[in-house]
C-alpha atoms as a PDB file:
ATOM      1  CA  UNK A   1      99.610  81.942  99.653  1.00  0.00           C
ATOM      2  CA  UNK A   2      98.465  82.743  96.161  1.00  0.00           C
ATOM      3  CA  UNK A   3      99.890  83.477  93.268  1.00  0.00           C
ATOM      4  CA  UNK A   4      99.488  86.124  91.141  1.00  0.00           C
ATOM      5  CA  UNK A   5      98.265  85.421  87.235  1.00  0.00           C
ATOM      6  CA  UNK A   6     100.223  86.945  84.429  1.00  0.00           C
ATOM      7  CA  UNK A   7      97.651  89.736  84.145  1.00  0.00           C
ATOM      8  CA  UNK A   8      98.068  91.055  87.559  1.00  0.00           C
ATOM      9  CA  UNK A   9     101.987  90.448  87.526  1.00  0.00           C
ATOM     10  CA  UNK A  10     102.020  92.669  84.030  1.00  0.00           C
ATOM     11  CA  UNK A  11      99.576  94.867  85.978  1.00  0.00           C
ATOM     12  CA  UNK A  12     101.737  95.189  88.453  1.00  0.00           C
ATOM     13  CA  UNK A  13     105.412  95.783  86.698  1.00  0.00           C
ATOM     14  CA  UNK A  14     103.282  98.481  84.458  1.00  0.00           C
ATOM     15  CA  UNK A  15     102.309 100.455  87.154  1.00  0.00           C
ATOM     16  CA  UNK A  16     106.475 100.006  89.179  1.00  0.00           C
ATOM     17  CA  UNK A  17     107.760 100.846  85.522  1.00  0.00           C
ATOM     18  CA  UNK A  18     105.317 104.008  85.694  1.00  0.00           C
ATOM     19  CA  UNK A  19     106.863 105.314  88.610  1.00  0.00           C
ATOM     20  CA  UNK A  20     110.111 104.384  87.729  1.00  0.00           C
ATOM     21  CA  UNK A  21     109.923 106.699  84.366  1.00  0.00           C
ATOM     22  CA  UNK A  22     108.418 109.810  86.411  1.00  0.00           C
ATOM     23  CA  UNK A  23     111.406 109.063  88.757  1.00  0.00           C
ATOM     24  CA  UNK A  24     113.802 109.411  85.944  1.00  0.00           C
ATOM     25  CA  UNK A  25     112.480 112.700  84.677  1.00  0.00           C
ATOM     26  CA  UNK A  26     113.284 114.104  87.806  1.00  0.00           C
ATOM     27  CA  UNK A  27     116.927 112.545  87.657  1.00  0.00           C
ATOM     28  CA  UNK A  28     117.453 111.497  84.098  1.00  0.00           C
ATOM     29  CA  UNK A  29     121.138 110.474  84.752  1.00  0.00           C
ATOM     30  CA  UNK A  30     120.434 108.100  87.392  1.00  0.00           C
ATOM     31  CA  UNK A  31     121.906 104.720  86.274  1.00  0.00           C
ATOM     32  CA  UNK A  32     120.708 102.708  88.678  1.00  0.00           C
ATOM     33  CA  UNK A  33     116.571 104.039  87.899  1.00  0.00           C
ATOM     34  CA  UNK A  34     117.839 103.517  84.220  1.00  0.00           C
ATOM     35  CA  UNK A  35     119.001  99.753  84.586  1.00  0.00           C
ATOM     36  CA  UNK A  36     115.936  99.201  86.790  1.00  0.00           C
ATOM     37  CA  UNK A  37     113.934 100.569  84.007  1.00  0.00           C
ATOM     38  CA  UNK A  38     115.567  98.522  81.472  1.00  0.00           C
ATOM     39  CA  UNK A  39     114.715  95.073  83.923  1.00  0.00           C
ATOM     40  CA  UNK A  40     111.161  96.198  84.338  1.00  0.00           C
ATOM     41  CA  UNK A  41     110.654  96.642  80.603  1.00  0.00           C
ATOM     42  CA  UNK A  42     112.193  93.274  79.651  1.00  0.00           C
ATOM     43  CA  UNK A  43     110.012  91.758  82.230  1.00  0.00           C
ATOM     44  CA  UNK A  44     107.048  92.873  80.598  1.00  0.00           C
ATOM     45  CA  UNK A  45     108.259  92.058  76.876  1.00  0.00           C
ATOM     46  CA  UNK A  46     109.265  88.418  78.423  1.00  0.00           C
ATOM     47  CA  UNK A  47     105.836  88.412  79.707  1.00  0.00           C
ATOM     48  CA  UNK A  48     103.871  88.654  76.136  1.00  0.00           C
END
């Protein structure tokens, strides 16, 4: 199996933390979507 490279995994978190944010305008006080949220981010700012 391959890997993925950094670009495609950043590609990839972008577009999870994309849905994730249009998820939380639906529920805004959903902790769990929040603390997800707060992984993906970190995962892209560990990334750089």
């Amino acid at each position: 199996m391959m890997g993925l490279t950094n670009r495609q995994f950043q590609g990839f978190v972008r577009l999870t933390l994309a849905q994730i944010e249009r998820a939380l305008k639906e529920t805004p006080d959903n902790k769990e979507l929040q603390e997800l949220k707060d992984i993906f981010q970190n995962m892209l700012e560990d990334g750089n």
